[in-house]
N, C-alpha and C. Protein backbone atom coordinates (compact mmCIF):
# COMPACT_ATOMS: atom_id res chain seq x y z
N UNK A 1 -85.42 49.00 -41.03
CA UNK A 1 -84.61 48.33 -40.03
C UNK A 1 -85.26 47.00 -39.67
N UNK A 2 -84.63 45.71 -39.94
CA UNK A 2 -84.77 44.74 -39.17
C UNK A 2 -84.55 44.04 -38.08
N UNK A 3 -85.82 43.56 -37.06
CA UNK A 3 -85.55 42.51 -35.86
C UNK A 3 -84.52 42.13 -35.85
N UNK A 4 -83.39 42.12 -34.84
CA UNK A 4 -82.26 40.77 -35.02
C UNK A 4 -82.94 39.98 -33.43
N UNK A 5 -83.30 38.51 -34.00
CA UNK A 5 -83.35 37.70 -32.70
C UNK A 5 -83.07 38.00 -31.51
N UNK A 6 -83.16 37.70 -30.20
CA UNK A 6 -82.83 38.13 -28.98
C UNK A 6 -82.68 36.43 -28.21
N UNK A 7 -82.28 36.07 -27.41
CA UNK A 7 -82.66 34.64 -25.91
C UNK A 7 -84.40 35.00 -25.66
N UNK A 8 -84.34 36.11 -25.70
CA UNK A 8 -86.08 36.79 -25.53
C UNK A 8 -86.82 36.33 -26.30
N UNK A 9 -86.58 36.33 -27.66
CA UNK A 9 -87.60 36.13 -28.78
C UNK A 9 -87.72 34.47 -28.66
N UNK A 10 -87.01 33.77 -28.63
CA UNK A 10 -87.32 32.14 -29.06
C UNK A 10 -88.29 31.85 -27.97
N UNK A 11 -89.15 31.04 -28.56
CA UNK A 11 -89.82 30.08 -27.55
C UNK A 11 -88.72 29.13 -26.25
N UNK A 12 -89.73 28.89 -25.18
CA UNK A 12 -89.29 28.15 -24.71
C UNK A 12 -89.47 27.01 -24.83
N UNK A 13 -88.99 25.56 -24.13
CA UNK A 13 -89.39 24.27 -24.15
C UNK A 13 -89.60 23.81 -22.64
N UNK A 14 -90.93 23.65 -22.87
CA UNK A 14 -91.15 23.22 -21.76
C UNK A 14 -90.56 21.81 -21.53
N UNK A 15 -90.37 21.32 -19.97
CA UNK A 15 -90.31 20.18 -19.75
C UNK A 15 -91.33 20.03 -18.77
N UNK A 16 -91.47 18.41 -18.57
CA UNK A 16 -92.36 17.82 -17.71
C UNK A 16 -91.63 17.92 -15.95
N UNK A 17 -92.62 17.96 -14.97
CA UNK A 17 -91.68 18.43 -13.79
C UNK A 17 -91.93 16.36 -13.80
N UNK A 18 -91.38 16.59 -12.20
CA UNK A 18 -90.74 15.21 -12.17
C UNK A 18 -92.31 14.81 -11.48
N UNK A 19 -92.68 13.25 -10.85
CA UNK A 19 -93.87 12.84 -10.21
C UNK A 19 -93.87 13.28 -8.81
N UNK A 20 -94.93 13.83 -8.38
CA UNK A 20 -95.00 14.15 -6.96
C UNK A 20 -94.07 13.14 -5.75
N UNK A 21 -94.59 11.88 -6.30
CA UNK A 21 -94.26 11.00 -5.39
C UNK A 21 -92.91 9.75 -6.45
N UNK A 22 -92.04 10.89 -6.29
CA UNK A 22 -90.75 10.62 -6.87
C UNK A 22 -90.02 10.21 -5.84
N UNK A 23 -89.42 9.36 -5.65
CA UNK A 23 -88.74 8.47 -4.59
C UNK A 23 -87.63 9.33 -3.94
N UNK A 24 -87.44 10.08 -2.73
CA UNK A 24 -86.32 10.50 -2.48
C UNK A 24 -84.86 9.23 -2.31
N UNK A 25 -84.15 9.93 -3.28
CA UNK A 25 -82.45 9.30 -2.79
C UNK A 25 -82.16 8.95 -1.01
N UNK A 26 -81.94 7.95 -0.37
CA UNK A 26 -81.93 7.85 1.08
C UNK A 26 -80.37 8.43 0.69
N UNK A 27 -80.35 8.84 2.54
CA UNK A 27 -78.67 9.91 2.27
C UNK A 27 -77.52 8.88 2.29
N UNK A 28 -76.23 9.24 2.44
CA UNK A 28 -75.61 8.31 1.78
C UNK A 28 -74.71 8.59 3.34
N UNK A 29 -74.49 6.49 3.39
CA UNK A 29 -73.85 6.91 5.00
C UNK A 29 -72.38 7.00 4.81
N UNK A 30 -72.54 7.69 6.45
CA UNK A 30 -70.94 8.69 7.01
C UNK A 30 -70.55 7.41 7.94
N UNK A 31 -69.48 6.91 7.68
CA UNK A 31 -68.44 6.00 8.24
C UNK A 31 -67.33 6.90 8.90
N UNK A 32 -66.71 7.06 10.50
CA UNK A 32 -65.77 7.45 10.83
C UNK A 32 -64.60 6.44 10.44
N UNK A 33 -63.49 7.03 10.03
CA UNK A 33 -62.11 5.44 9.51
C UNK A 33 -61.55 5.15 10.95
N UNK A 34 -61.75 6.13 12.26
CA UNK A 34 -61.30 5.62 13.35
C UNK A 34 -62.26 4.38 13.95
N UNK A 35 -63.17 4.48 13.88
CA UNK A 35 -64.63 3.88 14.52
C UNK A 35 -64.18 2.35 13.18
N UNK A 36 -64.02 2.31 11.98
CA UNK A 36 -63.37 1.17 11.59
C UNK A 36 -62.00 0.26 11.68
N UNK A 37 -61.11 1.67 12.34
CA UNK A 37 -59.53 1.03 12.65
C UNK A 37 -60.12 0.69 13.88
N UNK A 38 -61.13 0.61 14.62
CA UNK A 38 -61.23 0.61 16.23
C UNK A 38 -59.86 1.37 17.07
N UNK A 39 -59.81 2.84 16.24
CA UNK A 39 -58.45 3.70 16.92
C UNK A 39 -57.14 3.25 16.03
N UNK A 40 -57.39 2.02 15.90
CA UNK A 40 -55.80 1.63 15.09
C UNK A 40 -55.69 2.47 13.80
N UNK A 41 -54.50 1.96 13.21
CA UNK A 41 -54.42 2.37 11.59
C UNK A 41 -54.32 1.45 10.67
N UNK A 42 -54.95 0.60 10.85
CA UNK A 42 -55.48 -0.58 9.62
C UNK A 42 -56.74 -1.04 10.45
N UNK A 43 -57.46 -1.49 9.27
CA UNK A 43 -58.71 -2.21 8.98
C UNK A 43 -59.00 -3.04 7.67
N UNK A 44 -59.78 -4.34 8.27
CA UNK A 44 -60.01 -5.15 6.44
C UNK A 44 -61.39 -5.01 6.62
N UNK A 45 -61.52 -5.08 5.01
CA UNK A 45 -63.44 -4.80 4.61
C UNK A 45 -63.01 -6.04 3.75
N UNK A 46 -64.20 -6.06 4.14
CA UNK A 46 -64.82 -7.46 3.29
C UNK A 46 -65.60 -6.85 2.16
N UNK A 47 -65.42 -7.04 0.85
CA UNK A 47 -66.69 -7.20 -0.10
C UNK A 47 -66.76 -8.63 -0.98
N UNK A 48 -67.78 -9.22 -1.09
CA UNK A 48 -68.19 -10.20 -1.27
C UNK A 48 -66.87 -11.18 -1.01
N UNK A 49 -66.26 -11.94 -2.07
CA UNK A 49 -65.05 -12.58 -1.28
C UNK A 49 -63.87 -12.46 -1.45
N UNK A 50 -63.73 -10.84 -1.35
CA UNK A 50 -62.43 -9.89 -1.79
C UNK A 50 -62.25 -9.35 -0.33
N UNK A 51 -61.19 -8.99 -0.10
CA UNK A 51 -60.35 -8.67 1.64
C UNK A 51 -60.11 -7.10 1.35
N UNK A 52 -59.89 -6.09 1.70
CA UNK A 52 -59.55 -5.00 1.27
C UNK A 52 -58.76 -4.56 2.62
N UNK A 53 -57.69 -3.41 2.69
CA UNK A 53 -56.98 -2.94 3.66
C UNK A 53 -57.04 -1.79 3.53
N UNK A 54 -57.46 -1.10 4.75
CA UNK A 54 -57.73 0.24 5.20
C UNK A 54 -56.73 0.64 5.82
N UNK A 55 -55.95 1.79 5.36
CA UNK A 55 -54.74 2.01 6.15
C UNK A 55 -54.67 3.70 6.62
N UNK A 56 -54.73 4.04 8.19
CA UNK A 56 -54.59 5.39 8.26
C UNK A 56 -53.00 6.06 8.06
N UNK A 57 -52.75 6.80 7.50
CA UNK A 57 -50.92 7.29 7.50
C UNK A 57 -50.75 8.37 8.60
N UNK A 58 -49.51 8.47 8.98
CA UNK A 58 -49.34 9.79 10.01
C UNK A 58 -49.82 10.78 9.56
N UNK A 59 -50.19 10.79 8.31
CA UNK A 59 -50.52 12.54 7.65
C UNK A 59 -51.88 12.39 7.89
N UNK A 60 -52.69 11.16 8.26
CA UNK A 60 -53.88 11.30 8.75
C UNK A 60 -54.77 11.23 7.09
N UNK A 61 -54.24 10.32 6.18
CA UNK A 61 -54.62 10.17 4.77
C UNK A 61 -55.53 8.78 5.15
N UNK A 62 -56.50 8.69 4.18
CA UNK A 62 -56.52 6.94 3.84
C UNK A 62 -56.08 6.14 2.73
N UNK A 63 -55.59 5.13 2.78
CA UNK A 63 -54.72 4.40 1.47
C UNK A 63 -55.89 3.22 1.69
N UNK A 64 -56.64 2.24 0.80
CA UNK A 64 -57.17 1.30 0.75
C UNK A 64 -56.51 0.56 -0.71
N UNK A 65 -56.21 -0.84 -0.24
CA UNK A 65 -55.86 -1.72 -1.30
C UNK A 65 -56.28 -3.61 -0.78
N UNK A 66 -55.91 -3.54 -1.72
CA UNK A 66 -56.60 -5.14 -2.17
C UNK A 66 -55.43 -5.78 -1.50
């Protein structure tokens, strides 16, 4: 009777762990869309020298467009 292979039998591969002093990710910020409509249901964002429109809907959705 012969061995048949197993996940058991193969070697593993090791990997390298990461550097102690591996930079944590800073968390990623929480914007309220009321605190940007200031209560309303539109707002414009600026990115660089593009206008963007923030729009809240009665269903309480956000729509953003150019």
């Amino acid at each position: 009777m012969t061995h048949m292979p197993t996940t058991f039998d193969r070697p593993t591969i090791a990997r390298p762990l990461p550097p102690l002093s591996a930079p944590v990710p800073a968390p990623i910020p929480v914007h309220d869309a009321a605190d940007l409509t200031a209560g309303g249901p539109v707002a414009h964002i600026r990115l660089d020298s593009q206008t963007y429109t923030l729009r809240i809907t009665r269903q309480g959705k956000l729509i953003l467009t150019k």
